[in-house]
N, C-alpha and C. Protein backbone atom coordinates (compact mmCIF):
# COMPACT_ATOMS: atom_id res chain seq x y z
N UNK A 1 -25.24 6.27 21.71
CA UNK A 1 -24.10 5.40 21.51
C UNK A 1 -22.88 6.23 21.14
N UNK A 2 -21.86 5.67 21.53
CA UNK A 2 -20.27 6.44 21.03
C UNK A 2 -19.33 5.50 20.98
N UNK A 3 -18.14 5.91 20.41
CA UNK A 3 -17.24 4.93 20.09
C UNK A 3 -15.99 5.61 20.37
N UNK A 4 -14.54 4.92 20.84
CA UNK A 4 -13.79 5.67 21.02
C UNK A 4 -12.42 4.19 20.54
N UNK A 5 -12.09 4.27 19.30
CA UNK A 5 -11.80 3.18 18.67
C UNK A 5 -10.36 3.74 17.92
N UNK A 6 -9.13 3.35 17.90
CA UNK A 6 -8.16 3.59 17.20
C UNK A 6 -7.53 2.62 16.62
N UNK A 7 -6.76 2.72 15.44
CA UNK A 7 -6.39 1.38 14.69
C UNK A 7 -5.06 2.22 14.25
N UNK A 8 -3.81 1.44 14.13
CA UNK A 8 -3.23 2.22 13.70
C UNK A 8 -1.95 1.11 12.90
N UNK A 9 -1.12 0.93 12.22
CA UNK A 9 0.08 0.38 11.90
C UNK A 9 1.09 1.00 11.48
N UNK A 10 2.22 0.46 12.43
CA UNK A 10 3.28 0.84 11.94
C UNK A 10 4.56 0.68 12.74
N UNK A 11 5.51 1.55 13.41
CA UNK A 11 6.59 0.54 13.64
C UNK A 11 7.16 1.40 15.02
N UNK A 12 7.91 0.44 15.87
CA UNK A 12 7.98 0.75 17.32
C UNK A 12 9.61 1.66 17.31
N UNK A 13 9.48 2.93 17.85
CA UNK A 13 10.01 3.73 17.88
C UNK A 13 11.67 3.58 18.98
N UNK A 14 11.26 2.58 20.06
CA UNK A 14 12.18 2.21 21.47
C UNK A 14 11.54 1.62 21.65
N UNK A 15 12.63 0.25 22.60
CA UNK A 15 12.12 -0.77 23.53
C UNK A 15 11.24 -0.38 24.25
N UNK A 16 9.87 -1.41 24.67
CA UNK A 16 9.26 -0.77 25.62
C UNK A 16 9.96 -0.55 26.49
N UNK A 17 9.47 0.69 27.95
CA UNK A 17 9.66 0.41 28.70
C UNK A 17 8.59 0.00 30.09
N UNK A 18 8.90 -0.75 30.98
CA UNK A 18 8.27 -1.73 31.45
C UNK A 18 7.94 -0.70 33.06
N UNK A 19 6.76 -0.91 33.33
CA UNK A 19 7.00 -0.54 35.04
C UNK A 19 5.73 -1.11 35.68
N UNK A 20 5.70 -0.97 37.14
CA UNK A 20 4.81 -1.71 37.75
C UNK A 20 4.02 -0.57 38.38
N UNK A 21 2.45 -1.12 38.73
CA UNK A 21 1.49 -0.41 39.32
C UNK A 21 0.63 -1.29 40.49
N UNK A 22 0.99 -1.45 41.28
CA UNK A 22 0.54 -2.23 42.51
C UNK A 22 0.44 -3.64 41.79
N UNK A 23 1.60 -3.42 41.49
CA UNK A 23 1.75 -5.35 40.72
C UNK A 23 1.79 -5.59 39.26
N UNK A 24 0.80 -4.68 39.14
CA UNK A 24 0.45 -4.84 37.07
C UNK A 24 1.20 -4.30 36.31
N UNK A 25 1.96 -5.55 35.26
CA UNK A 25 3.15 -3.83 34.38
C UNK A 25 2.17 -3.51 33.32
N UNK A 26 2.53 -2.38 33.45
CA UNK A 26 2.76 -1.74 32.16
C UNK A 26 3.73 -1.36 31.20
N UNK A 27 3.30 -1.52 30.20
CA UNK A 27 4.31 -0.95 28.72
C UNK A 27 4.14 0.14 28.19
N UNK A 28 5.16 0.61 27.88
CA UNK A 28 4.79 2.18 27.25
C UNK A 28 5.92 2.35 26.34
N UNK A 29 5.38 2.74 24.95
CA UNK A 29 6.85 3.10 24.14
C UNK A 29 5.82 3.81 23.03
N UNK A 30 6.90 4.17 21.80
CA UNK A 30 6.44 5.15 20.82
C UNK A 30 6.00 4.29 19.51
N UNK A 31 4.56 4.35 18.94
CA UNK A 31 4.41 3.76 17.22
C UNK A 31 4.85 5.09 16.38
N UNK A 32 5.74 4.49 15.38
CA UNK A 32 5.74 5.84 14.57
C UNK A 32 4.69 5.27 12.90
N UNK A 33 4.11 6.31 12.48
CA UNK A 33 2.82 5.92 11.32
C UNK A 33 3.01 7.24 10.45
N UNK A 34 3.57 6.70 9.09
CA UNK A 34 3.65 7.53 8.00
C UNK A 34 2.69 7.60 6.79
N UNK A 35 2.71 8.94 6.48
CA UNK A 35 1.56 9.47 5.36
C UNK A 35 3.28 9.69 4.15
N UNK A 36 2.71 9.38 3.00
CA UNK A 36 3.80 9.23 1.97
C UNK A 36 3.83 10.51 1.30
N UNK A 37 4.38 11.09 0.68
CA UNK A 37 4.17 12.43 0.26
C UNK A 37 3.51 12.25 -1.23
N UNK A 38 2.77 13.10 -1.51
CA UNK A 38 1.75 12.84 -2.32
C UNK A 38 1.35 14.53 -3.33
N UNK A 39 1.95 13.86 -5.04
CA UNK A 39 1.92 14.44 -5.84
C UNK A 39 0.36 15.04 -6.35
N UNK A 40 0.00 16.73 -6.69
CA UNK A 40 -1.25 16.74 -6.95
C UNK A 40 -1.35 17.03 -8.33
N UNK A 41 -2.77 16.84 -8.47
CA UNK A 41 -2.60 16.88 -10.14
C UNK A 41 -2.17 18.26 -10.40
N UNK A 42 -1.87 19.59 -10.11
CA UNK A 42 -1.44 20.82 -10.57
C UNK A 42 0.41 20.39 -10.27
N UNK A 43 0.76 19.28 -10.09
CA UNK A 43 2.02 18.98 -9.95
C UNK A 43 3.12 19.28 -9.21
N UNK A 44 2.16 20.51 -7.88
CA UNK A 44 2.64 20.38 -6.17
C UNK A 44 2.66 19.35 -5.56
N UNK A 45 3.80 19.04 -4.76
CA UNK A 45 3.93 18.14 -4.17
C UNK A 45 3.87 18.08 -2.43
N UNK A 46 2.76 17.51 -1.97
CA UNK A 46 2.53 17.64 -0.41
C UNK A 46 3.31 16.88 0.07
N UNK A 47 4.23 17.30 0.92
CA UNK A 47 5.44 16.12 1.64
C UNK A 47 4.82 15.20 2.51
N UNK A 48 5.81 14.02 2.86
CA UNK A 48 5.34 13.09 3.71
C UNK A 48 5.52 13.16 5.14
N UNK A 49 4.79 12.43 6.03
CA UNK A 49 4.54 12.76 7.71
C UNK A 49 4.73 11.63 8.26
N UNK A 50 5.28 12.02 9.23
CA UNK A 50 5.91 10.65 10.52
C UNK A 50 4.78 11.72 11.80
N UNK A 51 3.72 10.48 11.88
CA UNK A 51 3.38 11.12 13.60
C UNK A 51 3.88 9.70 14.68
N UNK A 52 4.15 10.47 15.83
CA UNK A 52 4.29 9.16 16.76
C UNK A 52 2.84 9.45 17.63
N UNK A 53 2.42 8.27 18.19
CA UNK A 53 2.16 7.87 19.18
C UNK A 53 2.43 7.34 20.22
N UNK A 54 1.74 7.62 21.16
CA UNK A 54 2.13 7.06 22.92
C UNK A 54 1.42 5.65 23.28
N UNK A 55 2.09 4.25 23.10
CA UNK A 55 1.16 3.19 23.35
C UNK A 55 1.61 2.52 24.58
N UNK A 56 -0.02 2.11 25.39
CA UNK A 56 0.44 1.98 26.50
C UNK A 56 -0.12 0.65 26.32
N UNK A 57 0.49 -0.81 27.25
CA UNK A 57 -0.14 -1.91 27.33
C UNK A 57 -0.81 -2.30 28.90
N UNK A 58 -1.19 -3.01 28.95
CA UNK A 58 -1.12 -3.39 30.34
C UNK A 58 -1.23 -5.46 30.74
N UNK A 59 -1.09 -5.35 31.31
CA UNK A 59 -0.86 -7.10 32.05
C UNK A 59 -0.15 -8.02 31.08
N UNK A 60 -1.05 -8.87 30.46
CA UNK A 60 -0.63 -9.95 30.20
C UNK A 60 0.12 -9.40 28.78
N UNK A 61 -0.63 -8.05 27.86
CA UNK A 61 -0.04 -7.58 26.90
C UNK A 61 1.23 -7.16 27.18
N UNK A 62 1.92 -6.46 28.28
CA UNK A 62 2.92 -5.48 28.85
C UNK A 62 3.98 -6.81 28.74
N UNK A 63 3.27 -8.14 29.60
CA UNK A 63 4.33 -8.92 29.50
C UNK A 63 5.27 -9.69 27.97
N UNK A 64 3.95 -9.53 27.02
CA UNK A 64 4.29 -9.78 25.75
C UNK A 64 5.58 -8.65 25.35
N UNK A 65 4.79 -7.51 25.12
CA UNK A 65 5.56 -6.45 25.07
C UNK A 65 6.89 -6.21 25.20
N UNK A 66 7.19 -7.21 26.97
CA UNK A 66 8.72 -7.13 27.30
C UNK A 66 9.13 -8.05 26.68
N UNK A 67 9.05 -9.13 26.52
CA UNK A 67 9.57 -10.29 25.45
C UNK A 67 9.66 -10.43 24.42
N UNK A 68 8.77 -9.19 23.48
CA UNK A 68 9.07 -10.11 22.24
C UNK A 68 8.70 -8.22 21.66
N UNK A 69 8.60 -7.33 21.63
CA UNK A 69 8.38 -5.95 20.68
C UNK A 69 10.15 -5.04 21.10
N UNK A 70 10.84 -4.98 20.15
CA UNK A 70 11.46 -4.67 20.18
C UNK A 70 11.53 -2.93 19.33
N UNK A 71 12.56 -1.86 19.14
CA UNK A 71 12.84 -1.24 18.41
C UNK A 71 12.73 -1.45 16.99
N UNK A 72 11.50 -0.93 15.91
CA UNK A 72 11.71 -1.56 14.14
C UNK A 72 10.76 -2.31 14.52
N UNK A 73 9.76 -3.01 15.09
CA UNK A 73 8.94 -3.92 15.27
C UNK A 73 7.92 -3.24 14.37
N UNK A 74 7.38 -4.25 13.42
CA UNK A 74 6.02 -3.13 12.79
C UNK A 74 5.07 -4.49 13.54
N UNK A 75 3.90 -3.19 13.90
CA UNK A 75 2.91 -3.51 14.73
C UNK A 75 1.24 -3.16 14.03
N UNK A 76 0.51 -4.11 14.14
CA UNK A 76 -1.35 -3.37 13.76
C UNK A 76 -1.55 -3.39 15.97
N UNK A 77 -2.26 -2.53 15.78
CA UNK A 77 -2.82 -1.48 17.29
C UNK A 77 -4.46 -1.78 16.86
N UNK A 78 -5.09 -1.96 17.66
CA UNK A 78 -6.34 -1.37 18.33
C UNK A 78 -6.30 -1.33 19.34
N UNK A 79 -6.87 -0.19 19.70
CA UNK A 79 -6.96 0.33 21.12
C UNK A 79 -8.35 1.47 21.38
N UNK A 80 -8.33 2.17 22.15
CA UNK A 80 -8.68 3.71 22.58
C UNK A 80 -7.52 4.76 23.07
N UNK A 81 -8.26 6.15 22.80
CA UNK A 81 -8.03 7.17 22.89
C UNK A 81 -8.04 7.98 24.40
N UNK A 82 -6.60 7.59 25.28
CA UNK A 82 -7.22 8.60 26.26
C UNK A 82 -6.05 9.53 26.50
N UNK A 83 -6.71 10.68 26.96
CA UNK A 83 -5.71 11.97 27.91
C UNK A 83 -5.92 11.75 28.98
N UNK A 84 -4.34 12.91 29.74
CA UNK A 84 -3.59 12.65 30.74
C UNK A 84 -3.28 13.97 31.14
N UNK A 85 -3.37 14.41 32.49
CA UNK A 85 -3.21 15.69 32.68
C UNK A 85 -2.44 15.68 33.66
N UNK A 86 -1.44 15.86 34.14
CA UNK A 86 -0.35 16.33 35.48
C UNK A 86 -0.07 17.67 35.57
N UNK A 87 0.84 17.80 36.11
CA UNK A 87 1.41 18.98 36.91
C UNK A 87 3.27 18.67 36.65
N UNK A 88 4.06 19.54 36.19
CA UNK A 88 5.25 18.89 36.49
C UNK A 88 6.05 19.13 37.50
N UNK A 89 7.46 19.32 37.93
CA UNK A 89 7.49 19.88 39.21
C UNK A 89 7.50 21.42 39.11
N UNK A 90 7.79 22.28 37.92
CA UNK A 90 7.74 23.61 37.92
C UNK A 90 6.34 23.68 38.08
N UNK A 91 5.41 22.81 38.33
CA UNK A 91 3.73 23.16 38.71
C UNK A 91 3.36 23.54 36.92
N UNK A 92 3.63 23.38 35.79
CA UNK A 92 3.13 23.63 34.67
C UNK A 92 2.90 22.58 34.39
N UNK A 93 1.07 22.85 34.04
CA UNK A 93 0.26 21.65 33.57
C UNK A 93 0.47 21.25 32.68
N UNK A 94 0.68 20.12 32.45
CA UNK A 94 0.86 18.97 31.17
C UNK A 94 0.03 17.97 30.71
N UNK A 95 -0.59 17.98 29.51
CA UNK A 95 -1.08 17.14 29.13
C UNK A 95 -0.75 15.92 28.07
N UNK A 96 -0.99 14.75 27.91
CA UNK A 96 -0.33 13.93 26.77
C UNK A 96 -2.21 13.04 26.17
N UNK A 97 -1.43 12.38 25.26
CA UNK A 97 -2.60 11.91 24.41
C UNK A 97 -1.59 10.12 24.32
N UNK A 98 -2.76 8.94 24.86
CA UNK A 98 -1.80 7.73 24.84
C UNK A 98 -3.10 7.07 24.20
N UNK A 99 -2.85 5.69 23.88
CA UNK A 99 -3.37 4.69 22.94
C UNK A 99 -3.18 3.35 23.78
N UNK A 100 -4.75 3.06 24.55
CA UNK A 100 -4.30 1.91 25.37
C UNK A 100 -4.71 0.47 24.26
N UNK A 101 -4.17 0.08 24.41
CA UNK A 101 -4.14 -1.32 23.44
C UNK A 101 -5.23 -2.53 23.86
N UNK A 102 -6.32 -2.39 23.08
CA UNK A 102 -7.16 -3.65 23.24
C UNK A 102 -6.44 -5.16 22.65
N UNK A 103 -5.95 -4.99 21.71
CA UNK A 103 -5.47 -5.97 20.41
C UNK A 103 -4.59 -5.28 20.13
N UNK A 104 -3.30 -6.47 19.09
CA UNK A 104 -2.39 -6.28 18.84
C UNK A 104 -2.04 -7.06 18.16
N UNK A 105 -1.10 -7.18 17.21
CA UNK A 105 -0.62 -8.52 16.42
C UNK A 105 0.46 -7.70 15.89
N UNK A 106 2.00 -8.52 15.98
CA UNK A 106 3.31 -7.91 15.22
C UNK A 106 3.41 -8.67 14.25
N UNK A 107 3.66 -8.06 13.26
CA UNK A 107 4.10 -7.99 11.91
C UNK A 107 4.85 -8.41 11.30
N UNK A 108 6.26 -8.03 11.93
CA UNK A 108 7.62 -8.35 11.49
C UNK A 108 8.16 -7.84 12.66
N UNK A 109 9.55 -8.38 12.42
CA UNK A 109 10.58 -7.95 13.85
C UNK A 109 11.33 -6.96 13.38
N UNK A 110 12.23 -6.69 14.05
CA UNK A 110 13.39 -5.05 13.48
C UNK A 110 14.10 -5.82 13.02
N UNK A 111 15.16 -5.03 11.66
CA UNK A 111 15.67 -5.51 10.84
C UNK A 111 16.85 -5.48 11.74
N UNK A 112 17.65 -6.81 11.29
CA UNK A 112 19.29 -6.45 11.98
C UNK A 112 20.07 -6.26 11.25
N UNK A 113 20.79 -5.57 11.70
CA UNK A 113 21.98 -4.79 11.43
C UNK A 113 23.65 -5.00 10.92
């Protein structure tokens, strides 16, 4: 048995953006998920971390996605873990790491301004 399971919360980096694949959109935009910086008992202090992620949706989610997840959106994610390998046009291989979305539920909307 194996599992390939990601959970993540936190808040949408850019509008998705939207594109099609023989009909089906997809969504793709950035979660950003922070670690707080954190005092130790010898009274060093480990700073805090912003990682982003690459979340991708697809169909009926993608269409959510375009309607209603905006920039500031805080989001809970489950999904999986997959890589991506191309070529770019200088022919240097590229790889990325994306988060396809099983589930989803938003949180709150972006604050206005």
């Amino acid at each position: 048995m194996s599992v390939n399971k990601v959970i993540l919360l936190g808040n949408v980096g850019r509008d998705p953006e939207i594109r099609y694949v023989e009909k089906r959109p997809i969504a793709s935009f950035p979660l950003a998920t922070d670690e707080r910086p954190v005092r130790m008992p010898d009274g060093t202090e480990r700073p805090g971390r912003t990682e982003w992620h690459n979340i991708i949706m697809w169909d009926g989610a993608a269409e959510m996605a375009e309607r209603y997840i905006r920039k500031g959106t805080r989001m809970y994610i489950e999904g999986r873990l997959r890589y991506r390998t191309w070529e770019d046009r200088n022919t240097i291989k590229r790889t990325v790491t994306e988060i396809y979305v099983d589930y989803f539920e938003l949180l709150g909307s972006p604050k206005s301004s």
